[in-house]
C-alpha atoms as a PDB file:
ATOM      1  CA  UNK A   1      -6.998 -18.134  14.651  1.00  0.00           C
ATOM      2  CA  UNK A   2      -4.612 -15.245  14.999  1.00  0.00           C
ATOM      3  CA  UNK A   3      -1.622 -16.632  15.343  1.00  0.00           C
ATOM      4  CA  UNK A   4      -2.609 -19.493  12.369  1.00  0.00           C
ATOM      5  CA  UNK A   5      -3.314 -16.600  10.084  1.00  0.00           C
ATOM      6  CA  UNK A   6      -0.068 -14.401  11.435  1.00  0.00           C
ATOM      7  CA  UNK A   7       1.637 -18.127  10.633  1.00  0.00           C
ATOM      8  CA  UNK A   8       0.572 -17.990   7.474  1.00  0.00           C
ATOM      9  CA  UNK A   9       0.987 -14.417   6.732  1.00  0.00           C
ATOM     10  CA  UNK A  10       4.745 -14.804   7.739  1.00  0.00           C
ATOM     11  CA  UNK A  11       5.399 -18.408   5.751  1.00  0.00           C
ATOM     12  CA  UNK A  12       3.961 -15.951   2.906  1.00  0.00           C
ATOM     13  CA  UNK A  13       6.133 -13.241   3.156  1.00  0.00           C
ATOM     14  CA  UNK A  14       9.258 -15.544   3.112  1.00  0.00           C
ATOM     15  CA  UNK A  15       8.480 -17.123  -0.247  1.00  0.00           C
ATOM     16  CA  UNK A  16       7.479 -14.011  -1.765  1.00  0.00           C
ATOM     17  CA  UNK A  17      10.875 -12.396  -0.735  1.00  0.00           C
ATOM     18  CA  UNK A  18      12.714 -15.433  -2.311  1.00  0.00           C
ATOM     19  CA  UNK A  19      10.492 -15.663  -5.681  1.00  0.00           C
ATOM     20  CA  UNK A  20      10.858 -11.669  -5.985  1.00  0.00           C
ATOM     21  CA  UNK A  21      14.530 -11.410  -4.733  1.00  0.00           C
ATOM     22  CA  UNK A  22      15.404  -9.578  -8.077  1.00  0.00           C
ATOM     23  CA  UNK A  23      13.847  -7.756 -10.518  1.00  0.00           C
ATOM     24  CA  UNK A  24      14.015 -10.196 -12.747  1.00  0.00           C
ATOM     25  CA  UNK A  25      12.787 -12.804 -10.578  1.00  0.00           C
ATOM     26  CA  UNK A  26       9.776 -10.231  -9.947  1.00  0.00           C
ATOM     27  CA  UNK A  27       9.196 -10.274 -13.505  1.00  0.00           C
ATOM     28  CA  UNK A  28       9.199 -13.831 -14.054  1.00  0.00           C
ATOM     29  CA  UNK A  29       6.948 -14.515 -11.094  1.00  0.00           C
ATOM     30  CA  UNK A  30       4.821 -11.665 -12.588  1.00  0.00           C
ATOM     31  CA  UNK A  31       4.535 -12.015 -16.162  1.00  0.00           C
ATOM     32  CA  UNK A  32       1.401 -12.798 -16.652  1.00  0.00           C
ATOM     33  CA  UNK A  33      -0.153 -10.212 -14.413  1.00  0.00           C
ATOM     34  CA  UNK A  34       2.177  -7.534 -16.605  1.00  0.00           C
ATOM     35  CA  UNK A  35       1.257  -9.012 -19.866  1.00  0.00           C
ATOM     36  CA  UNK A  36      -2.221  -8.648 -18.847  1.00  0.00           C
ATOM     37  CA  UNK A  37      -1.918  -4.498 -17.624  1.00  0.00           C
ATOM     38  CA  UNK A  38      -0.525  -3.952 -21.123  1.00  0.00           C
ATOM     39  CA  UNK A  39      -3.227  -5.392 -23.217  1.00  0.00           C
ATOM     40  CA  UNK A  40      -6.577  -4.005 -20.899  1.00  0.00           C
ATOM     41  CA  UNK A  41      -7.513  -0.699 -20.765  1.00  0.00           C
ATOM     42  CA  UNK A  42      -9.277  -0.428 -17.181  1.00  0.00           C
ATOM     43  CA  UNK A  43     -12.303   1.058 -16.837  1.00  0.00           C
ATOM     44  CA  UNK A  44     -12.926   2.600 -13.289  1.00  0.00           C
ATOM     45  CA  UNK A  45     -16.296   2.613 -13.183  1.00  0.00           C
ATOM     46  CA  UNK A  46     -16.965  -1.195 -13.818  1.00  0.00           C
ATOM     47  CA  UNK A  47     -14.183  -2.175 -11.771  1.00  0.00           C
ATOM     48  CA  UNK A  48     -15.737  -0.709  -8.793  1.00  0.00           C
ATOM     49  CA  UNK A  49     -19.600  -2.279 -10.051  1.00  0.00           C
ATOM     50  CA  UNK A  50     -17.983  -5.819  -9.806  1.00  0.00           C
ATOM     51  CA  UNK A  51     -16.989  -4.812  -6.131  1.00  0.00           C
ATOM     52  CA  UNK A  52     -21.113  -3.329  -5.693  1.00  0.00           C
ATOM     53  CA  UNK A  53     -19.135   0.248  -4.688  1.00  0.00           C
ATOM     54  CA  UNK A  54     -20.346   2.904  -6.166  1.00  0.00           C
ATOM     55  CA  UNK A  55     -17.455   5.921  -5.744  1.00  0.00           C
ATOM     56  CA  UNK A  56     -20.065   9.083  -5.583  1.00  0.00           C
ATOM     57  CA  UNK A  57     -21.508   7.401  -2.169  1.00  0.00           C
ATOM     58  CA  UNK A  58     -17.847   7.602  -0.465  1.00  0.00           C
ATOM     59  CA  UNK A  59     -17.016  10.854   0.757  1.00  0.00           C
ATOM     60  CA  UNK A  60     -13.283  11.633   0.953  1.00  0.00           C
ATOM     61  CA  UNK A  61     -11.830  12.247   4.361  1.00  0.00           C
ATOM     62  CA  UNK A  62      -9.268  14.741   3.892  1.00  0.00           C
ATOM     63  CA  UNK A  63      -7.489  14.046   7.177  1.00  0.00           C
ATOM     64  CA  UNK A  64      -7.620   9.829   6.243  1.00  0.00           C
ATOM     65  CA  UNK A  65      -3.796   8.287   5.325  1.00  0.00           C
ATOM     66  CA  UNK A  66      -4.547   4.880   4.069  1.00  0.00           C
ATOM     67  CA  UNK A  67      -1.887   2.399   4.462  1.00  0.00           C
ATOM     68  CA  UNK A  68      -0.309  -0.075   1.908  1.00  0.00           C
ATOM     69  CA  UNK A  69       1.682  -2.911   3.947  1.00  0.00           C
ATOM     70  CA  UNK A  70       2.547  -6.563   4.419  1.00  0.00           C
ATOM     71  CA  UNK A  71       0.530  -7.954   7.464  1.00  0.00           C
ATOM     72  CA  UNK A  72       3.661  -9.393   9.461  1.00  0.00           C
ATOM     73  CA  UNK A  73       4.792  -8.341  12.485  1.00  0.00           C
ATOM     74  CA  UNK A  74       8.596  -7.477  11.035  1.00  0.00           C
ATOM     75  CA  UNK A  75       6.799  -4.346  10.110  1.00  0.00           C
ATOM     76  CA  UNK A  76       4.987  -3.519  13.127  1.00  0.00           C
ATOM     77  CA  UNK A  77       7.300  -0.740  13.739  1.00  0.00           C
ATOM     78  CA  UNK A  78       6.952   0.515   9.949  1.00  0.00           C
ATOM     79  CA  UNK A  79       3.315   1.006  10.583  1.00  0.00           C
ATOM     80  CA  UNK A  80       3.821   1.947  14.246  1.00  0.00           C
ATOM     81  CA  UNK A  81       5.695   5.231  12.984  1.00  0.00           C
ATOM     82  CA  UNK A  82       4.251   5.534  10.014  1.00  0.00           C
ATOM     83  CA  UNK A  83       0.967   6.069  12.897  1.00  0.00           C
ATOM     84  CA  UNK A  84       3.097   8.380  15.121  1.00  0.00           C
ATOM     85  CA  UNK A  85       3.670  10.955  12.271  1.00  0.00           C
ATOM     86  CA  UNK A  86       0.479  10.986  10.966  1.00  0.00           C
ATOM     87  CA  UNK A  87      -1.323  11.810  14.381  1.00  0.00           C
ATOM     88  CA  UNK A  88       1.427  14.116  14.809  1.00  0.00           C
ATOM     89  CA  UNK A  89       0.112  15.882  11.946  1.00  0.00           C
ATOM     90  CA  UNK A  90      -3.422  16.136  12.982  1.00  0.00           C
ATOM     91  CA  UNK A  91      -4.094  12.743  10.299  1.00  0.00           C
ATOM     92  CA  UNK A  92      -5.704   9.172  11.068  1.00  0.00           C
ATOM     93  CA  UNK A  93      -4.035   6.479   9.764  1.00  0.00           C
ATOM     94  CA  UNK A  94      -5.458   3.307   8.656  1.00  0.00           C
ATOM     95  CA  UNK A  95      -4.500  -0.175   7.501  1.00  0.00           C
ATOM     96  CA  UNK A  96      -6.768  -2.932   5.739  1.00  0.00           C
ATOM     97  CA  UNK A  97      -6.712  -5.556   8.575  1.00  0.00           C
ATOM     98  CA  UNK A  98      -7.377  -2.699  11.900  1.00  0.00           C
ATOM     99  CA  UNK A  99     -11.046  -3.409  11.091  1.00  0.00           C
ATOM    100  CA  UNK A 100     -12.125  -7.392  10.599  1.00  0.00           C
ATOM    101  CA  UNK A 101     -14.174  -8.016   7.857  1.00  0.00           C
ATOM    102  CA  UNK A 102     -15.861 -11.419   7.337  1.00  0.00           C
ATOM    103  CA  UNK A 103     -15.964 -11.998   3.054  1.00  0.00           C
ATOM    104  CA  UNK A 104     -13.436 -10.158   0.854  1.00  0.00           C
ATOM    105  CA  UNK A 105     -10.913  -7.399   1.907  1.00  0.00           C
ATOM    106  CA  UNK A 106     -10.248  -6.296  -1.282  1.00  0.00           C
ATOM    107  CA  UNK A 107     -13.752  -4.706  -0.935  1.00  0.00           C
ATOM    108  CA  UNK A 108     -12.992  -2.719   2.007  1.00  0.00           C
ATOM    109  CA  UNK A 109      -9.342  -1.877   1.055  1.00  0.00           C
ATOM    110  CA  UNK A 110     -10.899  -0.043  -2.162  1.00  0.00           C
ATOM    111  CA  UNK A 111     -13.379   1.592   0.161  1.00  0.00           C
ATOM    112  CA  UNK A 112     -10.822   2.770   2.324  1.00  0.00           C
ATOM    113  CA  UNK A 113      -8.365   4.509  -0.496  1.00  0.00           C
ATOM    114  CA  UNK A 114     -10.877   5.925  -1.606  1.00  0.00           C
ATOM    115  CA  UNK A 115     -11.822   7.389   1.319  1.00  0.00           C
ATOM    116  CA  UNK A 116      -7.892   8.747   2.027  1.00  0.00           C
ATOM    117  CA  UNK A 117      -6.534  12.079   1.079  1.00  0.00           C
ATOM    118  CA  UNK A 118      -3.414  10.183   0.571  1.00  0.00           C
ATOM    119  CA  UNK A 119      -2.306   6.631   0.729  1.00  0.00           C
ATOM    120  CA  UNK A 120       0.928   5.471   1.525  1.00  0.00           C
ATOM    121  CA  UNK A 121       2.578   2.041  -0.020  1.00  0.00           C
ATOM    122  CA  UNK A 122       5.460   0.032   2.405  1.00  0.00           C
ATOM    123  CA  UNK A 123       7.129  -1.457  -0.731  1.00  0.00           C
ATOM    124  CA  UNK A 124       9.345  -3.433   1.751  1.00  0.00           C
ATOM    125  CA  UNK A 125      10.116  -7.160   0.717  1.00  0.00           C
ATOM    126  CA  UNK A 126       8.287  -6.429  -2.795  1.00  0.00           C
ATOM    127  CA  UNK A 127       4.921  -8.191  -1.184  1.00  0.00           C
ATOM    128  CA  UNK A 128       2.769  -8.642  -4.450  1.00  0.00           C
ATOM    129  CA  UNK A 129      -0.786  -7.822  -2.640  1.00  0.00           C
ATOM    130  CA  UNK A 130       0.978  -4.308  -1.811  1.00  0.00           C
ATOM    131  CA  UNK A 131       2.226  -4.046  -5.275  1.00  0.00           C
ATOM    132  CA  UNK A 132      -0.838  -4.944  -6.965  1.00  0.00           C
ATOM    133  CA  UNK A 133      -3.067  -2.064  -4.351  1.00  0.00           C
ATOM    134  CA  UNK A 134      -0.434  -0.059  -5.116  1.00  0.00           C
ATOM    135  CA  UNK A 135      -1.456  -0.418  -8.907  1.00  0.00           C
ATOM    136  CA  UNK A 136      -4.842   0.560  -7.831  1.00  0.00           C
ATOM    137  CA  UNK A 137      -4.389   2.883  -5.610  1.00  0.00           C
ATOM    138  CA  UNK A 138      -2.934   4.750  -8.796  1.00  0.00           C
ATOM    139  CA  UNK A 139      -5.890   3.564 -11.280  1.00  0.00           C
ATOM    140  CA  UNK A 140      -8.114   5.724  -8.704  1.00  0.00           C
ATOM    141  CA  UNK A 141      -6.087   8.541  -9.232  1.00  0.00           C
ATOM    142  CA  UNK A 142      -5.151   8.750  -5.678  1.00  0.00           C
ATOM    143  CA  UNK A 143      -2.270  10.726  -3.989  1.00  0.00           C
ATOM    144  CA  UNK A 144       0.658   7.908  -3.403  1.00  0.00           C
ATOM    145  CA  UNK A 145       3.494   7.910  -1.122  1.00  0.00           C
ATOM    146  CA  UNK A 146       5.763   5.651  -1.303  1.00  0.00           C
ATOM    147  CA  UNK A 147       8.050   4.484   1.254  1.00  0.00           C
ATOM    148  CA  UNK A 148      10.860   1.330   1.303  1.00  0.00           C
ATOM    149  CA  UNK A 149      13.796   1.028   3.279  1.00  0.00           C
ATOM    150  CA  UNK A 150      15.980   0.015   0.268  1.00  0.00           C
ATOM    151  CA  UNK A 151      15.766   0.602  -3.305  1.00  0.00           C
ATOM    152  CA  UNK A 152      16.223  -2.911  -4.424  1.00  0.00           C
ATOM    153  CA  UNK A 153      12.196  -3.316  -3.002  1.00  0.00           C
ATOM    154  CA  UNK A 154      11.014  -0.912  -5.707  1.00  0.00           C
ATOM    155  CA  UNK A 155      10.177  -2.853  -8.665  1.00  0.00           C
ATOM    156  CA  UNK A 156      11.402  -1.364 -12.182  1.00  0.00           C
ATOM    157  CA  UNK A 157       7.807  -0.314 -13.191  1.00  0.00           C
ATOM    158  CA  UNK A 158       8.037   2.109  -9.823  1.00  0.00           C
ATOM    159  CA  UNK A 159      11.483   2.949  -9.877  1.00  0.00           C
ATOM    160  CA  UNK A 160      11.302   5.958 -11.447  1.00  0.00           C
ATOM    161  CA  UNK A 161       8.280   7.595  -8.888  1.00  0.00           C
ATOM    162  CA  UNK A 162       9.380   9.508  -5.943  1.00  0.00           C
ATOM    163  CA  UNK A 163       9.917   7.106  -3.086  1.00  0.00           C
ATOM    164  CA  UNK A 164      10.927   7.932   0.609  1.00  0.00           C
ATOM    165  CA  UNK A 165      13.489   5.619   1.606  1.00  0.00           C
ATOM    166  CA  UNK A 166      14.118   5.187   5.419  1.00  0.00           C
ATOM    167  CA  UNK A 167      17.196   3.674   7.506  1.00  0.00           C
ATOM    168  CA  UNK A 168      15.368   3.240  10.558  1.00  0.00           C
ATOM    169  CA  UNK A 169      11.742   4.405  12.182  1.00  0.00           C
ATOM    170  CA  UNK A 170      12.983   7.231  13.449  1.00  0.00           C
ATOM    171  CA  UNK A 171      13.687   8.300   9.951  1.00  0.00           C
ATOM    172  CA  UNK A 172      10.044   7.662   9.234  1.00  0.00           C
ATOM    173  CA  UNK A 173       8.768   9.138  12.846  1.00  0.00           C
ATOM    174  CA  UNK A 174      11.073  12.382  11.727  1.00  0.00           C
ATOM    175  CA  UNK A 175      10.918  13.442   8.129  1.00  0.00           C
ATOM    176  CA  UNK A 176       7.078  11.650   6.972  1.00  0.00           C
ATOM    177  CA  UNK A 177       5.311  14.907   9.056  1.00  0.00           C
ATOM    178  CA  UNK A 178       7.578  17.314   7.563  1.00  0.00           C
ATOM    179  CA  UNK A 179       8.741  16.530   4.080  1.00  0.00           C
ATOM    180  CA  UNK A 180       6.097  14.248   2.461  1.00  0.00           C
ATOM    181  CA  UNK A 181       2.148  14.577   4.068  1.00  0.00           C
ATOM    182  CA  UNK A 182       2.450  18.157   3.842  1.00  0.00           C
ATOM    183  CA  UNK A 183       2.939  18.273   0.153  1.00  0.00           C
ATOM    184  CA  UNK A 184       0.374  15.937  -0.191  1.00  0.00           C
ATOM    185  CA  UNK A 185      -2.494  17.225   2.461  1.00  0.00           C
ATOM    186  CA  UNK A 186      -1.779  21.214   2.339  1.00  0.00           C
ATOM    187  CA  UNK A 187      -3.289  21.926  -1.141  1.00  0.00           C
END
């Protein structure tokens, strides 16, 4: 079953990466979804009723770091360092599928950024589910870190946040602990 849904995962990520190859091929493939954002006003609270989470039950875990990523294994090593420096820092680090969940994830990924001091969003090959957690991660008001290896995988609506942008791990392994978390987790 793991390998079909890995399979799956990866077959995923390669059509994504050629619908969203350009901004304006991100655009086009998400129109609707930005037409949509521009007419709604969101409300938090009944957002989180439809998912049967109620926000004052879910204490925040200051030392939590929440992680935004495509599930494929080209980014093992992403999330692998992305680990490293947070335990370095005294942090846990999380990712929606560490923990199986029969039903939604959706469910549980809310659950878990809200639990985070901080989340952080791999905005490598423009993956849409990252995008769109991203987006919610930000409705909830939650601290956001941002990291890509290239600045062609932020979209235009991001490209004007603060974004760490890494040429290898090590970059990641060397500069997350000392630059970024502690802005973010020292208040």
């Amino acid at each position: 079953m793991d390998y079909f849904r890995r399979s799956i995962e990866s077959r995923l990520f390669d059509l994504s990466s050629r619908l969203t190859a350009s901004p304006s091929r991100w655009e086009d493939v998400n129109h609707l979804l930005l037409e949509v954002s521009k007419k709604q006003n969101i409300n938090e609270k009944s957002f989180l009723v439809n998912f049967n989470i109620d926000r004052s039950s879910i204490k925040e875990d200051g030392r939590l770091v929440f992680v935004l990523m495509p599930f494929n294994p080209e980014f093992d090593s992403v999330y692998t360092s992305i680990k490293d420096a947070c335990s370095r820092s005294g942090l846990s680090c999380e990712r929606g599928d560490e923990t199986h969940k029969s039903g939604g994830i959706l469910k549980y990924i809310l659950e878990r950024m809200l639990a985070a001091r901080v989340v952080i969003a791999v905005l490598d090959g423009r993956n849409p589910n990252v995008y769109y957690e991203l987006g919610l991660a930000h409705a909830l008001g939650k601290k956001v870190v941002m990291v890509a290896k290239d600045v062609g995988d932020l979209s235009f609506d991001v490209s004007s946040s603060r974004a760490f942008f890494y040429k290898s791990t090590d970059d990641i392994e060397a500069l997350l602990p000392k630059v970024l978390l502690p802005e973010f987790i020292e208040e």
